[in-house]
Protein backbone atom coordinates (compact mmCIF):
# COMPACT_ATOMS: atom_id res chain seq x y z
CA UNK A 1 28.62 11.56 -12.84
CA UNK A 2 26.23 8.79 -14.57
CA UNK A 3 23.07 8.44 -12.75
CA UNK A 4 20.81 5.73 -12.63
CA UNK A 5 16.58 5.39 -12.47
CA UNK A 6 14.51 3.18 -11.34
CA UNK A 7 10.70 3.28 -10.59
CA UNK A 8 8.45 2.51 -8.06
CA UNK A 9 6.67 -0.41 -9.11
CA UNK A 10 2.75 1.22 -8.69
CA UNK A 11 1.24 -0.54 -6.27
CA UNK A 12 -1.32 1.19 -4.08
CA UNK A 13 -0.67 3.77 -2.64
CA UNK A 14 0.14 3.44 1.30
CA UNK A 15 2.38 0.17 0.10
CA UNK A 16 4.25 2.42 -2.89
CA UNK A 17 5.29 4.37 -0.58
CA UNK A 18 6.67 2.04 2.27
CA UNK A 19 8.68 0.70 -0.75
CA UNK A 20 9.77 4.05 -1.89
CA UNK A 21 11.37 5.08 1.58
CA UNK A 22 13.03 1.07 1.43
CA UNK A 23 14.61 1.68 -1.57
CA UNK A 24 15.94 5.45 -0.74
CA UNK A 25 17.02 3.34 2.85
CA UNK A 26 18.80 1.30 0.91
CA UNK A 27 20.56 3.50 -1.49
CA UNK A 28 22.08 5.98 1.25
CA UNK A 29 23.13 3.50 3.68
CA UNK A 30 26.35 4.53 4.39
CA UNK A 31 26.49 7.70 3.27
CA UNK A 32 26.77 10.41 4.87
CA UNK A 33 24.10 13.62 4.83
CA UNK A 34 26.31 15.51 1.93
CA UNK A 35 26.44 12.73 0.19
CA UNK A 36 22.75 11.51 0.33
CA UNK A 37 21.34 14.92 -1.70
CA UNK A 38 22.72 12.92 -5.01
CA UNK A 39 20.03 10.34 -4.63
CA UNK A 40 16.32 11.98 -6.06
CA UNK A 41 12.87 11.27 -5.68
CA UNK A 42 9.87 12.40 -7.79
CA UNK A 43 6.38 11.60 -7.59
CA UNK A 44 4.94 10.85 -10.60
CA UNK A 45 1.20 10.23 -9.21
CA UNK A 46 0.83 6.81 -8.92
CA UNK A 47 4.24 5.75 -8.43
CA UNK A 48 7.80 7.30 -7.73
CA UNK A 49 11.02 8.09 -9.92
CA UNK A 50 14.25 7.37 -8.06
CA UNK A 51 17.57 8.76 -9.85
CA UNK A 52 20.83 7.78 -8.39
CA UNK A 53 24.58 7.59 -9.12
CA UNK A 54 25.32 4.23 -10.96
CA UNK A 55 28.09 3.15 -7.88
CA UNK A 56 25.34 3.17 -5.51
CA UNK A 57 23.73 -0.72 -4.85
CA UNK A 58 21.30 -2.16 -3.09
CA UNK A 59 22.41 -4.93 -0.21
CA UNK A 60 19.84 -7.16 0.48
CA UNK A 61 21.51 -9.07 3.03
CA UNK A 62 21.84 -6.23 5.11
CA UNK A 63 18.37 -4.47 4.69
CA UNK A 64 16.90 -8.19 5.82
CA UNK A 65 19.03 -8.09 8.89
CA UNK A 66 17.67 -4.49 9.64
CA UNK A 67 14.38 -5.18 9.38
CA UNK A 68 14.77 -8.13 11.59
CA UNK A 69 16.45 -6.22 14.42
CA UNK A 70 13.66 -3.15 13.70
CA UNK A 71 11.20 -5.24 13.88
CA UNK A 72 12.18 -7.44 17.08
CA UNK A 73 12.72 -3.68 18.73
CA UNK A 74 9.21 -2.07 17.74
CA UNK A 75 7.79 -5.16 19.18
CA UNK A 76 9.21 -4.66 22.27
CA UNK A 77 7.84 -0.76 22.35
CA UNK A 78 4.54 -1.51 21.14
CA UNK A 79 3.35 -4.48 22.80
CA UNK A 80 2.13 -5.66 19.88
CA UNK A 81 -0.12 -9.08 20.78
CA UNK A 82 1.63 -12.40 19.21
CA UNK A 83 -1.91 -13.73 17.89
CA UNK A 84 -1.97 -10.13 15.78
CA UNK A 85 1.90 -9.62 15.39
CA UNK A 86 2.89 -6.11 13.41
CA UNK A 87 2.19 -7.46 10.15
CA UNK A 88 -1.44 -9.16 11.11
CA UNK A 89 -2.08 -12.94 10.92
CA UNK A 90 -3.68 -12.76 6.87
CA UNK A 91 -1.56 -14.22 4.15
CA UNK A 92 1.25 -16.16 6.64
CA UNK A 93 0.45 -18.15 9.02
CA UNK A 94 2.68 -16.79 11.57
CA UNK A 95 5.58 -14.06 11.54
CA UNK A 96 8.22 -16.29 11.61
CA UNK A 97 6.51 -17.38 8.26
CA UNK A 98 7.12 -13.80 6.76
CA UNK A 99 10.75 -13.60 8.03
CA UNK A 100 11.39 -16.72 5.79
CA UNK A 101 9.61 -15.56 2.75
CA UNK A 102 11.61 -12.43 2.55
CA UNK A 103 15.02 -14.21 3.36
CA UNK A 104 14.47 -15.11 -0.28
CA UNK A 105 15.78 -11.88 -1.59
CA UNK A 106 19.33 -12.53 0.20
CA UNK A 107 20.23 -13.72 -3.16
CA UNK A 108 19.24 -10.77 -5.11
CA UNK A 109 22.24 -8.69 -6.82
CA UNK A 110 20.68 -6.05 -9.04
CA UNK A 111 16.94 -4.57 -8.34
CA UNK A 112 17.53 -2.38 -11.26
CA UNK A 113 15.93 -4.98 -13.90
CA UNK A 114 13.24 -5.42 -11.48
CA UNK A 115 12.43 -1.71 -11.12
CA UNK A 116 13.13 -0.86 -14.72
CA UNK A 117 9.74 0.71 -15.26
CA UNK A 118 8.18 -2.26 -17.11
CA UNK A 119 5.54 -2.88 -14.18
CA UNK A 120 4.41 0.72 -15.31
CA UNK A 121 2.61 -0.86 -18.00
CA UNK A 122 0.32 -3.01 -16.03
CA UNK A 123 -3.02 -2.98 -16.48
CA UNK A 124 -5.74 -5.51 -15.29
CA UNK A 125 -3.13 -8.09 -14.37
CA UNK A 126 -3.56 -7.03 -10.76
CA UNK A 127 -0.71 -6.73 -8.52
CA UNK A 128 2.94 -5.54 -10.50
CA UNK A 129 4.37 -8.48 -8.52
CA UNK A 130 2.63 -10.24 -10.74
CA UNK A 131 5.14 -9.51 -13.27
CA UNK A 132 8.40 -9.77 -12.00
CA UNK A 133 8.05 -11.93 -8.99
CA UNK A 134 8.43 -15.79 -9.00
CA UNK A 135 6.87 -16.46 -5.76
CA UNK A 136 4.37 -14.64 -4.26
CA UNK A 137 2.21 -14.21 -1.00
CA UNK A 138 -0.81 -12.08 -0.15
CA UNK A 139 0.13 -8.84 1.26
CA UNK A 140 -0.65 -8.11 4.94
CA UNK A 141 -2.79 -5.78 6.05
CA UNK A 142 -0.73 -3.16 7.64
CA UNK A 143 1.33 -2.71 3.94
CA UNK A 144 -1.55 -2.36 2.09
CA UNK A 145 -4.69 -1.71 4.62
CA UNK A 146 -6.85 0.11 2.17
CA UNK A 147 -6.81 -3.19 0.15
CA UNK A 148 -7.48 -5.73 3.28
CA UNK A 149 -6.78 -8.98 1.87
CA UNK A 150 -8.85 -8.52 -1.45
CA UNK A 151 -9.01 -6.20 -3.69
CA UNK A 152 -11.36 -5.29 -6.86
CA UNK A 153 -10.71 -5.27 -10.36
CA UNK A 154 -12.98 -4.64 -13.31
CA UNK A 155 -13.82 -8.29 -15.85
CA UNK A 156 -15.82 -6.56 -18.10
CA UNK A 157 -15.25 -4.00 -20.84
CA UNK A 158 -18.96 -2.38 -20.99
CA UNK A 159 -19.63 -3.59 -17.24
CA UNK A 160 -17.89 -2.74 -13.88
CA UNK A 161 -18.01 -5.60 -12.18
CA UNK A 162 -16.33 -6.06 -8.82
CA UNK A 163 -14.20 -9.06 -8.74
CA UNK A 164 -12.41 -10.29 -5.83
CA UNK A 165 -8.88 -11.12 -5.85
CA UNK A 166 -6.17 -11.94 -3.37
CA UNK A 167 -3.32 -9.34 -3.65
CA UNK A 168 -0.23 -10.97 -4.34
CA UNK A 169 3.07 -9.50 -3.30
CA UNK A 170 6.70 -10.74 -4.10
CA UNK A 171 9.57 -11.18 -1.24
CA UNK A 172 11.45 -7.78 -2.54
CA UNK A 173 8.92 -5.77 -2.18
CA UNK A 174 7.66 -6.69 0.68
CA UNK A 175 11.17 -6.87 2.30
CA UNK A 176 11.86 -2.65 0.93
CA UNK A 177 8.35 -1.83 2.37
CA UNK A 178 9.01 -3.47 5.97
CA UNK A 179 12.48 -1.22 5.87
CA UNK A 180 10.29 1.56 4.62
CA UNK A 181 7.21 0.56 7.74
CA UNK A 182 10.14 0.44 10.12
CA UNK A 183 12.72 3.26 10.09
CA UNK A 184 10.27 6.25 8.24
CA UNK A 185 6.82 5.19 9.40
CA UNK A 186 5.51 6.39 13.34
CA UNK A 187 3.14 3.88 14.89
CA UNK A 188 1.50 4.27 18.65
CA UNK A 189 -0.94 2.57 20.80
CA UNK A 190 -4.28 3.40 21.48
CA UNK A 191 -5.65 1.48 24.70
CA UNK A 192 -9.66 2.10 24.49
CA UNK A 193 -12.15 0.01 26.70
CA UNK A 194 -12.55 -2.66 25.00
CA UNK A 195 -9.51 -2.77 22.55
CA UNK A 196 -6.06 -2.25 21.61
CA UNK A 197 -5.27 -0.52 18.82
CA UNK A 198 -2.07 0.63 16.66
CA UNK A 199 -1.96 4.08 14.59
CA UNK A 200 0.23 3.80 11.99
CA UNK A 201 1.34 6.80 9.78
CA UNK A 202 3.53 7.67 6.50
CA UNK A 203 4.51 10.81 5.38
CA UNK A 204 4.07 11.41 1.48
CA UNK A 205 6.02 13.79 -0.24
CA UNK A 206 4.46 15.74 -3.01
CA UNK A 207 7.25 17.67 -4.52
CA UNK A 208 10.64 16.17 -6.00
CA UNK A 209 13.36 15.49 -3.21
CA UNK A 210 16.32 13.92 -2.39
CA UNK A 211 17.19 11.15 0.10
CA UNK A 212 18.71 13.77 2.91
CA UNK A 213 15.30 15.46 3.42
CA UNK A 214 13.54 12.12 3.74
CA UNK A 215 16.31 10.83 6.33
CA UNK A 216 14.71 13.69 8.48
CA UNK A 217 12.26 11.12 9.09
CA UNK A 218 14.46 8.78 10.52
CA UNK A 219 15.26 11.37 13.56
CA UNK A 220 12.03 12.08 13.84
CA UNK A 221 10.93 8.47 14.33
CA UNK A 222 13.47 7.95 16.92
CA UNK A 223 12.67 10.72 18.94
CA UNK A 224 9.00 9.79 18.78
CA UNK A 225 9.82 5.99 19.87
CA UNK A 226 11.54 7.10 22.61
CA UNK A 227 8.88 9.31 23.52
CA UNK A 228 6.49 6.44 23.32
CA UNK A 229 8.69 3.98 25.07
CA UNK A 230 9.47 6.07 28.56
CA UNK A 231 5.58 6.52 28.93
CA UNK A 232 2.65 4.48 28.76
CA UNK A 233 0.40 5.81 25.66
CA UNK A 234 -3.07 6.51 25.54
CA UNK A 235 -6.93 5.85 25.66
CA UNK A 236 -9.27 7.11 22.01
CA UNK A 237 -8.21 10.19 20.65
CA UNK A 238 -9.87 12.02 17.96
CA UNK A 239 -8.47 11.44 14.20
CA UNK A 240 -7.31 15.29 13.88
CA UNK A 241 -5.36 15.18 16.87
CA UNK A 242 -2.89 12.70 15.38
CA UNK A 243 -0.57 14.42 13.11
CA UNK A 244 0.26 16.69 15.87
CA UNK A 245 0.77 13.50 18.35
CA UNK A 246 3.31 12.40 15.96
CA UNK A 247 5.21 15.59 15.02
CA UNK A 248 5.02 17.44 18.45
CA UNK A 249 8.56 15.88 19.48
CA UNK A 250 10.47 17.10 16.15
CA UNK A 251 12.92 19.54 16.96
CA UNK A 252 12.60 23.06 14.71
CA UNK A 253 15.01 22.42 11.84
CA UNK A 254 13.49 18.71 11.32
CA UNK A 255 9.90 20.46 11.09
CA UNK A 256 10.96 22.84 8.81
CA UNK A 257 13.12 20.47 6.56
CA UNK A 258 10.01 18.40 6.44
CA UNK A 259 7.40 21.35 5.83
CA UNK A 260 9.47 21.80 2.32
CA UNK A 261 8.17 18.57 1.26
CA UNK A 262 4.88 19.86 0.94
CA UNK A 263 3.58 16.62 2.20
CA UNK A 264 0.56 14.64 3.42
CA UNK A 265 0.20 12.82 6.61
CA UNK A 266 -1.28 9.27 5.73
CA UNK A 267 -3.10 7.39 9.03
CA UNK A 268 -4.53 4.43 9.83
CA UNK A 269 -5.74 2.89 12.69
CA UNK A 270 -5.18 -1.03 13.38
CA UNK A 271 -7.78 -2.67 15.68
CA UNK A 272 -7.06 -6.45 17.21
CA UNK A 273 -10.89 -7.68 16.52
CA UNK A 274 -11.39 -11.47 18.22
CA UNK A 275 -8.21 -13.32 16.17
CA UNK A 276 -7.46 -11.28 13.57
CA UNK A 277 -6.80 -7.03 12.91
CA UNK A 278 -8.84 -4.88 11.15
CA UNK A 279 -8.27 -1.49 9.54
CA UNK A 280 -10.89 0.96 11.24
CA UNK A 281 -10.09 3.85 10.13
CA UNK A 282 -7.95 6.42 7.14
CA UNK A 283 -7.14 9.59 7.01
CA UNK A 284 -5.25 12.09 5.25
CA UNK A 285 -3.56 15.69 6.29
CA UNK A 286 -1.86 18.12 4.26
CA UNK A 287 0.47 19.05 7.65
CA UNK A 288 2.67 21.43 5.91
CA UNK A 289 1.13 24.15 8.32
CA UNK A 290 1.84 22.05 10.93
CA UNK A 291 4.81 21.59 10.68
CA UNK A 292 6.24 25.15 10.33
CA UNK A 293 3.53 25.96 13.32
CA UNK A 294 6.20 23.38 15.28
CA UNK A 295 9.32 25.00 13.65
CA UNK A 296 8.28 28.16 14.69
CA UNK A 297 7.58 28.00 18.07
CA UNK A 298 9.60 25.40 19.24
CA UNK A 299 12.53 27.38 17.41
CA UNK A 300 11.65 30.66 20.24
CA UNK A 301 10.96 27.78 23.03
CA UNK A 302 11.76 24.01 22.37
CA UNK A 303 10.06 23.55 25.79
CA UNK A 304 6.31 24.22 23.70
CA UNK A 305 6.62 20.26 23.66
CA UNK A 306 6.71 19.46 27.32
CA UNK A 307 2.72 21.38 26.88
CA UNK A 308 1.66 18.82 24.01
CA UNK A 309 3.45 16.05 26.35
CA UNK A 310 1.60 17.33 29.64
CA UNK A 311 -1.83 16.92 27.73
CA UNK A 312 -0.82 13.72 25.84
CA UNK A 313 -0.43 11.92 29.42
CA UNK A 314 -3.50 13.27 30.64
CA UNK A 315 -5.59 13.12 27.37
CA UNK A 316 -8.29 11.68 29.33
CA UNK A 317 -9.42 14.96 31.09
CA UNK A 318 -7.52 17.37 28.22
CA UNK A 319 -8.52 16.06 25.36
CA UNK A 320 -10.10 19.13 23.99
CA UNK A 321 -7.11 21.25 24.36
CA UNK A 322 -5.46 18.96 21.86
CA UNK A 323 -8.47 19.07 19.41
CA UNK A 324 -8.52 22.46 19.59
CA UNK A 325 -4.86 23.64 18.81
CA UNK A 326 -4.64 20.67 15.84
CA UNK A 327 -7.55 22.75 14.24
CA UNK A 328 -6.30 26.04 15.30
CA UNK A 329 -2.70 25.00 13.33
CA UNK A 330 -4.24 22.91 10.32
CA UNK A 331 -7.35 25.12 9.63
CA UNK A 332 -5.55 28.42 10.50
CA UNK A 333 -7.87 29.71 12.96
CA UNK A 334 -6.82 31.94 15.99
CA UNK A 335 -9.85 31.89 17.50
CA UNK A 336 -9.23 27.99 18.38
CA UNK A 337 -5.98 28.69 19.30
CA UNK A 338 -7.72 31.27 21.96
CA UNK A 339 -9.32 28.31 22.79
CA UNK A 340 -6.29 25.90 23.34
CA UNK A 341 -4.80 28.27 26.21
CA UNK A 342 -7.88 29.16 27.74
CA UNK A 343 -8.53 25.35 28.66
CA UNK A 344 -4.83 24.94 29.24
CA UNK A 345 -5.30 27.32 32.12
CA UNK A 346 -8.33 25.84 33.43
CA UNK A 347 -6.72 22.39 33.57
CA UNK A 348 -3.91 24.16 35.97
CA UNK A 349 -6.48 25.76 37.95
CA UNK A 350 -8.24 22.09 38.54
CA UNK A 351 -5.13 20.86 39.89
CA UNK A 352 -3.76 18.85 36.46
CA UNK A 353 -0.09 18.87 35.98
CA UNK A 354 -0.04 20.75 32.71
CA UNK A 355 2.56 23.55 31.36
CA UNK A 356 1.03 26.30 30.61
CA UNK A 357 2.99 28.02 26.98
CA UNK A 358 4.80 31.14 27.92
CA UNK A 359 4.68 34.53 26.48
CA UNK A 360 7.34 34.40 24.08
CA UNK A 361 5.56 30.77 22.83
CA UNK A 362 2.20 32.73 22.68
CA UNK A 363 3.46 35.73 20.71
CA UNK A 364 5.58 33.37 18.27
CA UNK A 365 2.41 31.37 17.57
CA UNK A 366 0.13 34.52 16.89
CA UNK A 367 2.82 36.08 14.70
CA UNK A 368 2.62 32.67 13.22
CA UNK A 369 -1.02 32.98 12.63
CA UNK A 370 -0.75 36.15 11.09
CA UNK A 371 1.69 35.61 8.76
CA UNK A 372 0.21 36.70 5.93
């Protein structure tokens, strides 16, 4: 079987990686799981390597009308403001702007010349789009939020010298990263006082792996849209409580097909600021832990969920419980854990609705704990 490989085309990080998940979208549309393991991806640090069988190709037409229908959908969900709009108001002047721009890669046969490696060699040209794309826009600020809409670059050999730039990014790209925002990414709403705010996460995988492990992300994305769409969401939560907001609904095997990614959970909080978003916060969690914590228990008792539920609806007053069992599972410390049930029970006892784990939960999660 001849395989194929294309790269990545290194653009920072939190984008690369929308584009990376497009691109293995892409390839195994169609297939089904058994089929899927043929398509690999390996980090190479500041980009990915994608291998593939040479009969595989990439539809444009039909990733365009995805992310159109995705996007019209997590809309809906999300509530997201038309004066912000998912992808923020910098660089277009409206979404139906973007929708246009990316229409332009309808006509595109063959990505393979375009990912062929030779944006690898970029150095202070700026953005790879610069390279190998005719027309270009400034990205938006959810694709590429630790860049806002300049970025830095160095003018000097013997001097570092900031120099602000627009980042520039071509209709391909950016149409693979929406399909990689869309179906792999988990975004929720944050109500606070004064605000409205989107978290968006990515998962990045840090060991080689083929397109049927990162389709577990798909499922998991579903089930946590759904979980988000039958319930209102929530006021401020602390920043380590969010990789267990988004990973509490996966069902075991998903958590543990995951956890053998060894991966990172990227956040970011979007804030709607007067007329325009801004990125107020980034984070990142190495949630392996977490994620066989989930496959664990929930594989002795599914029902461990319907707990993290319970105190997701009434994070106001049980907040605390949630802080304490994401450090209890990501820091690996019991005594927080001993913590998480004690206030579970005093919750009950003041009259709040919440499910209180179980023995056979309990003793899974200290086994857990003690693992070795």
């Amino acid at each position: 079987m001849s395989m194929r490989k294309i790269y990545t085309p290194r653009h920072p990080l939190i984008l690369e990686n929308y584009i990376m998940y497009g691109i293995v979208s892409a390839l195994s549309r169609g297939l089904k799981p058994d089929k899927q393991y043929r398509i690999k991806v390996t980090p190479k640090g500041e980009f990915y390597e994608i291998s593939y069988p040479e009969e595989l190709r990439i539809d444009c037409s039909s990733i365009y009308n995805d992310v159109v229908r995705a996007h019209d959908e997590l809309i809906e969900i999300e509530k997201f403001p038309r004066r912000i709009g998912l992808l923020g108001s910098l660089g277009f002047q409206n979404e139906e702007n973007i929708f246009k721009f990316i229409s332009e890669t309808t006509e595109v046969e063959n990505i393979n010349g375009i990912y062929s490696g030779e944006s690898l060699e970029l150095s202070e040209r700026g953005s790879p789009c610069e390279l190998h794309g005719k027309h270009v826009k400034t990205a938006q600020i959810p694709l590429a939020p630790t860049l806002g809409k300049y970025y830095s670059k160095h003018i000097s050999d013997d001097v570092s010298l900031p120099k602000p730039r627009q980042y520039s990014i071509c209709s391909l790209c950016l149409l693979l990263a929406l399909e990689g925002l869309l179906k792999y990414s988990t975004i929720f709403l944050i109500r606070g006082e004064r605000y409205t705010a989107w978290i968006f996460s990515q998962l990045k995988p840090n060991t080689t792996c083929t397109a049927d492990n990162l389709n577990y992300l798909i499922v998991q994305n579903q089930l946590s849209k759904r979980a988000i769409a039958r319930k209102n969401y929530m006021n401020e939560v602390p920043e380590i409580v969010v990789p267990l907001l988004v990973f509490y609904i996966a069902d075991s095997h998903v958590a543990m097909e995951l956890s053998k990614l060894t991966p990172e959970l990227i956040s970011y909080k979007l804030e709607g600021v007067g007329k325009a978003p801004a990125i107020r916060s980034y984070n990142t969690y190495n949630i392996t832990s977490l994620l066989e914590f989930i496959s664990t228990v929930k594989g002795v008792k599914p029902e461990f969920e319907y707990t993290i539920d319970a105190l997701r609806r009434h994070v106001d007053k049980c907040v605390d419980a949630l802080t304490f069992l994401s450090l209890s599972i990501l820091a690996g410390n019991i005594d927080n854990f001993y913590d998480f049930l004690r206030l579970c029970s005093a919750y009950y006892g003041q009259g709040i609705n919440i499910r209180i784990p179980n023995e056979e939960e309990i003793r899974a999660a200290i086994q857990w704990f003690y693992r070795g």
